[in-house]
Protein backbone atom coordinates (compact mmCIF):
# COMPACT_ATOMS: atom_id res chain seq x y z
CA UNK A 1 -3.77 -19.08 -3.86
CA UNK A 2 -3.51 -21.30 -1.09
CA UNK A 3 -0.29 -20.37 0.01
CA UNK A 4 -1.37 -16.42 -0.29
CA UNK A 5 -4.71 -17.28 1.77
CA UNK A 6 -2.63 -18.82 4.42
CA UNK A 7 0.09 -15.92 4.45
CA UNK A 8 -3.12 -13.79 4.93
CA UNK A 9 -4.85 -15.84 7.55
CA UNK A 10 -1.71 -16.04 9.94
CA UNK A 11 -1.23 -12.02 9.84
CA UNK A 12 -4.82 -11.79 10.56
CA UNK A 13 -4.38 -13.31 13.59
CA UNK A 14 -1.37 -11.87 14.67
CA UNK A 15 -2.79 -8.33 14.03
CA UNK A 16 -5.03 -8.25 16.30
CA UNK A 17 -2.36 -9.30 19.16
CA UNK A 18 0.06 -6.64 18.26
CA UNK A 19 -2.16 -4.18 18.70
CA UNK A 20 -3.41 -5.39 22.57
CA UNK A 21 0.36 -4.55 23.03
CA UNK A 22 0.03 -0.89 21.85
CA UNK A 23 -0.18 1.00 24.42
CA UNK A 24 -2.22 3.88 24.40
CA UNK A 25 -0.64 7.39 24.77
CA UNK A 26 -2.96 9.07 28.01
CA UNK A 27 -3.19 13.02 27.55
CA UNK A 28 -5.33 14.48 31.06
CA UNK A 29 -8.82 15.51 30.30
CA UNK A 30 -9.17 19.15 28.92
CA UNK A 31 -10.15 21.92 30.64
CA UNK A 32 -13.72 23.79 29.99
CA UNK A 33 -12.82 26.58 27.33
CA UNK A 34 -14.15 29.26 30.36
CA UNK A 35 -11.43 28.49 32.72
CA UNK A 36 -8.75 29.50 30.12
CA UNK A 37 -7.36 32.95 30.04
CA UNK A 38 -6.74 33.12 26.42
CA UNK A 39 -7.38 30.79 23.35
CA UNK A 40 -4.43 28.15 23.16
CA UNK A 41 -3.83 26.84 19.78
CA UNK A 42 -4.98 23.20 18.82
CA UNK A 43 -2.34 20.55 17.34
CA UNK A 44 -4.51 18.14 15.19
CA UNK A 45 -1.92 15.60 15.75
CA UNK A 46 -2.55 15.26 19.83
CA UNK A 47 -5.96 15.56 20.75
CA UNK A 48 -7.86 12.72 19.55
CA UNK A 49 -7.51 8.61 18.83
CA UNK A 50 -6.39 9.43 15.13
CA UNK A 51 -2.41 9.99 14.41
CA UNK A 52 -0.77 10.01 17.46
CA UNK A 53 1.94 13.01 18.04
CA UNK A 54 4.12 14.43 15.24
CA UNK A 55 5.09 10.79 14.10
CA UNK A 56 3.57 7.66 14.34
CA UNK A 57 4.59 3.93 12.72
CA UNK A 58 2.58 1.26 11.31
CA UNK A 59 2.43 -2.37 9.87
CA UNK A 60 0.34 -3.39 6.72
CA UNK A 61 -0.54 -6.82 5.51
CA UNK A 62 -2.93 -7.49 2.91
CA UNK A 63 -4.33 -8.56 -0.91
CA UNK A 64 -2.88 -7.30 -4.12
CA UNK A 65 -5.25 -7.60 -7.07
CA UNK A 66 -3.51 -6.33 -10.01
CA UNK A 67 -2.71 -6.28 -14.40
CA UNK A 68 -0.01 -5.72 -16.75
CA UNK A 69 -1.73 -3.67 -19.19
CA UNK A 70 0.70 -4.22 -22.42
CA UNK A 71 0.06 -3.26 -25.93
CA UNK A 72 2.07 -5.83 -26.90
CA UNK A 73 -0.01 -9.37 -26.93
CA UNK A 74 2.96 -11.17 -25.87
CA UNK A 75 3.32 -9.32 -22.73
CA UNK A 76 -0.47 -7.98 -22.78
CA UNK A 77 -1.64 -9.36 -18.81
CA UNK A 78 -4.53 -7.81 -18.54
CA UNK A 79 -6.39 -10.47 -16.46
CA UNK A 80 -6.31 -9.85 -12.74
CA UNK A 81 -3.65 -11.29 -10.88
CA UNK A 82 -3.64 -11.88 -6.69
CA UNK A 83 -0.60 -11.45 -4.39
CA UNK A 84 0.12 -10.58 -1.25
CA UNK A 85 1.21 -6.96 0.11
CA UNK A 86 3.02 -6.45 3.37
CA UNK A 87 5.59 -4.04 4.86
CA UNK A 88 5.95 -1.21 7.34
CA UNK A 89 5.56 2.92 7.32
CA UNK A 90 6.26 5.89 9.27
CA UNK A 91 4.49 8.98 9.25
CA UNK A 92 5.18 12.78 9.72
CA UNK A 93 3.32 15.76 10.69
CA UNK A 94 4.06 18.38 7.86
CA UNK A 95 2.73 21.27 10.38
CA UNK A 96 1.39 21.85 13.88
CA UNK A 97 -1.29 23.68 13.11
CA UNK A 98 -3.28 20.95 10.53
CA UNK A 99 -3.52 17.42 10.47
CA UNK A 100 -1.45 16.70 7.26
CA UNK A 101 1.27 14.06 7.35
CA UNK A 102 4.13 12.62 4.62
CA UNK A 103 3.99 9.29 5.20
CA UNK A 104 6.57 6.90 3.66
CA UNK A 105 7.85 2.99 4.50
CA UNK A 106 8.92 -0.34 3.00
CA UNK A 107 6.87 -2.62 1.99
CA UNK A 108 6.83 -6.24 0.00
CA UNK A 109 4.22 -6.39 -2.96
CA UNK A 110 3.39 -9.70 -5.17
CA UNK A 111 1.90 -8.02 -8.51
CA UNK A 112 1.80 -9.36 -12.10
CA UNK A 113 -1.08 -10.47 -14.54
CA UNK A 114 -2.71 -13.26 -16.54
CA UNK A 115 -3.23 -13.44 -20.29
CA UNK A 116 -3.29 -15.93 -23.14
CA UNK A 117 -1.26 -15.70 -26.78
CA UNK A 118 -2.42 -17.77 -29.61
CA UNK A 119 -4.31 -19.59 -27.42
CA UNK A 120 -1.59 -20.40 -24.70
CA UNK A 121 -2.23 -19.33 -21.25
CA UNK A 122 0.02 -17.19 -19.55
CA UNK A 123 0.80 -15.66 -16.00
CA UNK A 124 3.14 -12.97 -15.24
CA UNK A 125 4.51 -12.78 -11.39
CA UNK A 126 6.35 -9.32 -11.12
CA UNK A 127 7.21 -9.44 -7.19
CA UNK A 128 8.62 -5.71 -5.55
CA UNK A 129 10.30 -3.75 -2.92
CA UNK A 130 8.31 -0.56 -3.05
CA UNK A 131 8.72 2.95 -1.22
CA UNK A 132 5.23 5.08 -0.91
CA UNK A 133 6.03 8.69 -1.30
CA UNK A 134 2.31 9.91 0.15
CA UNK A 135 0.62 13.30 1.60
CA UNK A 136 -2.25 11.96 4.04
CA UNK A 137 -5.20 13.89 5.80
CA UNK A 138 -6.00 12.83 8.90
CA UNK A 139 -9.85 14.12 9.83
CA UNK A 140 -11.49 12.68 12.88
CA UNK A 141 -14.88 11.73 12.13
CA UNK A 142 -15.85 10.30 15.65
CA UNK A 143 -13.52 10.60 19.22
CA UNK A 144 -12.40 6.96 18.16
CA UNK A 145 -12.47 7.05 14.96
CA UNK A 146 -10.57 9.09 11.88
CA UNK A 147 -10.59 8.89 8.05
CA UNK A 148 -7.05 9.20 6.19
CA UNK A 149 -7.45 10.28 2.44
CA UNK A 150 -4.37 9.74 1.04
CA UNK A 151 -2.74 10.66 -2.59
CA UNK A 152 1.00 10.41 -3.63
CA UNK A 153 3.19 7.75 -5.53
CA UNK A 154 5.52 5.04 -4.64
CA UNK A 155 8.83 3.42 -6.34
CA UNK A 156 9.17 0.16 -7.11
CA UNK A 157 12.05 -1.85 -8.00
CA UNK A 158 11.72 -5.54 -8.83
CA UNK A 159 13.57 -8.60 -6.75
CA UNK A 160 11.63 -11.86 -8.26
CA UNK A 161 8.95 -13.23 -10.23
CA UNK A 162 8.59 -15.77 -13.08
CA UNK A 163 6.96 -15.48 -16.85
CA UNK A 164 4.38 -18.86 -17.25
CA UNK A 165 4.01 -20.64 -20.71
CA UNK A 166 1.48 -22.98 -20.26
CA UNK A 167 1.10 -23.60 -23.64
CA UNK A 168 4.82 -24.76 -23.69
CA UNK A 169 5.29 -25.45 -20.33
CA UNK A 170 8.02 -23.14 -19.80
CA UNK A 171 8.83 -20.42 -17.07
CA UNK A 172 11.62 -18.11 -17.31
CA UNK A 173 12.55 -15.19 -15.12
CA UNK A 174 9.97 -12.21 -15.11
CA UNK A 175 12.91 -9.58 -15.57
CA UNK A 176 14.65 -11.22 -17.99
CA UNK A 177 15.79 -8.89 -21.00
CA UNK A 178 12.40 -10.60 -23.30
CA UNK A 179 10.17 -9.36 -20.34
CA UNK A 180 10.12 -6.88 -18.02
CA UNK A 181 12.42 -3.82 -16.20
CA UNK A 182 13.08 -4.34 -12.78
CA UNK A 183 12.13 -0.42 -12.25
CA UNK A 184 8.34 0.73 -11.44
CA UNK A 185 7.31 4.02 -10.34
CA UNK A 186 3.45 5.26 -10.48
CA UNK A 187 0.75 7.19 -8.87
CA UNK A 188 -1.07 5.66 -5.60
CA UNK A 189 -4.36 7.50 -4.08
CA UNK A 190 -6.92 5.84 -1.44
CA UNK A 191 -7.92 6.05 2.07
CA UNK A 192 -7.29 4.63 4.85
CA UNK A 193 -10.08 4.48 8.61
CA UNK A 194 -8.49 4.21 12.06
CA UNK A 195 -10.06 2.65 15.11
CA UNK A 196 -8.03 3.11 17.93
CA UNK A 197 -4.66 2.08 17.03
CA UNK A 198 -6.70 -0.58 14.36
CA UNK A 199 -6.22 0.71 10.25
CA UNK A 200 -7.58 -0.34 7.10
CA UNK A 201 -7.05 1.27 3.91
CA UNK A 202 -7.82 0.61 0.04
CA UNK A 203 -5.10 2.26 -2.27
CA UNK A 204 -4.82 2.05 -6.23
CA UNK A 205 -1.51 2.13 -8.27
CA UNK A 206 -0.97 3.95 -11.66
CA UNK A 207 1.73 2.84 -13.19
CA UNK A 208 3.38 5.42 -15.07
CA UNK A 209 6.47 3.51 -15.94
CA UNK A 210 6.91 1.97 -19.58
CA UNK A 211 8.64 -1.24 -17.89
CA UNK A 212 8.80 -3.33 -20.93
CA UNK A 213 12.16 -2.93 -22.97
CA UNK A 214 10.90 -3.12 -26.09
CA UNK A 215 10.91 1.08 -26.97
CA UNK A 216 8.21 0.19 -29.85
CA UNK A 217 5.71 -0.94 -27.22
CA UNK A 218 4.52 -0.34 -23.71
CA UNK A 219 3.43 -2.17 -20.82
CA UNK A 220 2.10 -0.66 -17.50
CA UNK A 221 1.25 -1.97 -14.11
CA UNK A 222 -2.04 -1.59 -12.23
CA UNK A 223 -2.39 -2.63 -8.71
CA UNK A 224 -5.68 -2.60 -6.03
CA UNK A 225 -4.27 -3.25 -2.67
CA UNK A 226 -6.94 -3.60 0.37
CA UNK A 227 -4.60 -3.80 4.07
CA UNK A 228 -5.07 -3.46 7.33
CA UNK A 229 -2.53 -3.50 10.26
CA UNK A 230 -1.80 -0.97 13.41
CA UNK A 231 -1.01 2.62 13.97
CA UNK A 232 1.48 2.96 16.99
């Protein structure tokens, strides 16, 4: 936990000077509707301090607060788990008309659980490379500020993490052929509220993956992630 809260606190200050380096597209002042000669049609994407232009890029950093949801008791994690989340995303403009992006990325996510079997404490670490696959809404709420519901799903696949036997005092890779599959795939739905080029979202994972390899039981991941980071 320490080393996560000091992760956290270093990106926390280093957000805020990333985004004093953002520079901030100008578009002129728009005319009064009555000097116009017809009725010009609005892109949602240029007009106000939301999502900037037909593509825009980001950076996240922030808390992952997740279970492994198992009915198996040996690999049952239902206890919540904390990790960090970081990575980066680009976003697209689906149509010129509406204010409805695809936004995708890479990002780094610590997830697992804790549980205990026959009275031995465990911990599960189940660390991933992840890809969002996600439709986003961009409605502007105030001239500075928008609000970004968000639904989709993400793939996962997993590069490190270690299974805890307290009881035994014992840890053995988290992927290992006892454990867990490397692959994760799920649904992920939230929202996300832009201030300037300043974001902040809260997003929930479904697993829908079986990642366990026993094919008599199944085990599922469930992660809360709360970010923040810059729009540029």
């Amino acid at each position: 936990m320490k080393r996560i809260m000091t992760i956290l606190l270093g990106i926390a200050l280093t957000v805020p000077m990333l985004a004093q380096h953002v520079t901030r597209r100008y578009y002129p002042p728009r005319r009064p509707a009555s000097t116009y000669h017809y009725t010009q049609p609005r892109s949602y994407g240029r007009y106000y301090s939301g999502l900037s232009g037909d593509t825009y890029y980001g950076l996240r950093v922030g808390l992952a607060l997740s279970n492994v949801s198992s009915d198996d008791p040996y690999l049952d994690g239902s206890s919540v788990s904390s990790g960090v989340s970081m990575g980066v995303v680009a976003g697209f403009q689906l149509s010129p008309s509406a204010p409805l992006y695809f936004e995708t990325g890479l990002s780094y996510t610590e997830k697992g659980g804790r549980g205990n079997y026959n009275g031995a404490k465990f911990t599960y670490d189940l660390n991933y490379l992840e890809v969002p696959l996600l439709l986003k809404y961009d409605y502007q709420s105030t001239p500075d500020m928008s609000v970004q519901p968000f639904i989709g799903g993400y793939l996962s696949g997993g590069v490190g993490g270690q299974v805890k036997d307290f009881g035994h005092r014992q840890a053995v890779s988290s992927f290992d052929d006892d454990f867990f599959k490397r692959f994760d795939g799920g649904l992920r739905l939230g929202c996300g509220l832009q201030f300037s080029h300043l974001y902040a979202e809260v997003a929930y994972d479904i697993g829908l993956s079986n990642i366990c390899h026993d094919t008599f039981s199944t085990s599922r991941n469930g992660s809360l992630i709360l970010s923040c980071g810059v729009n540029f």
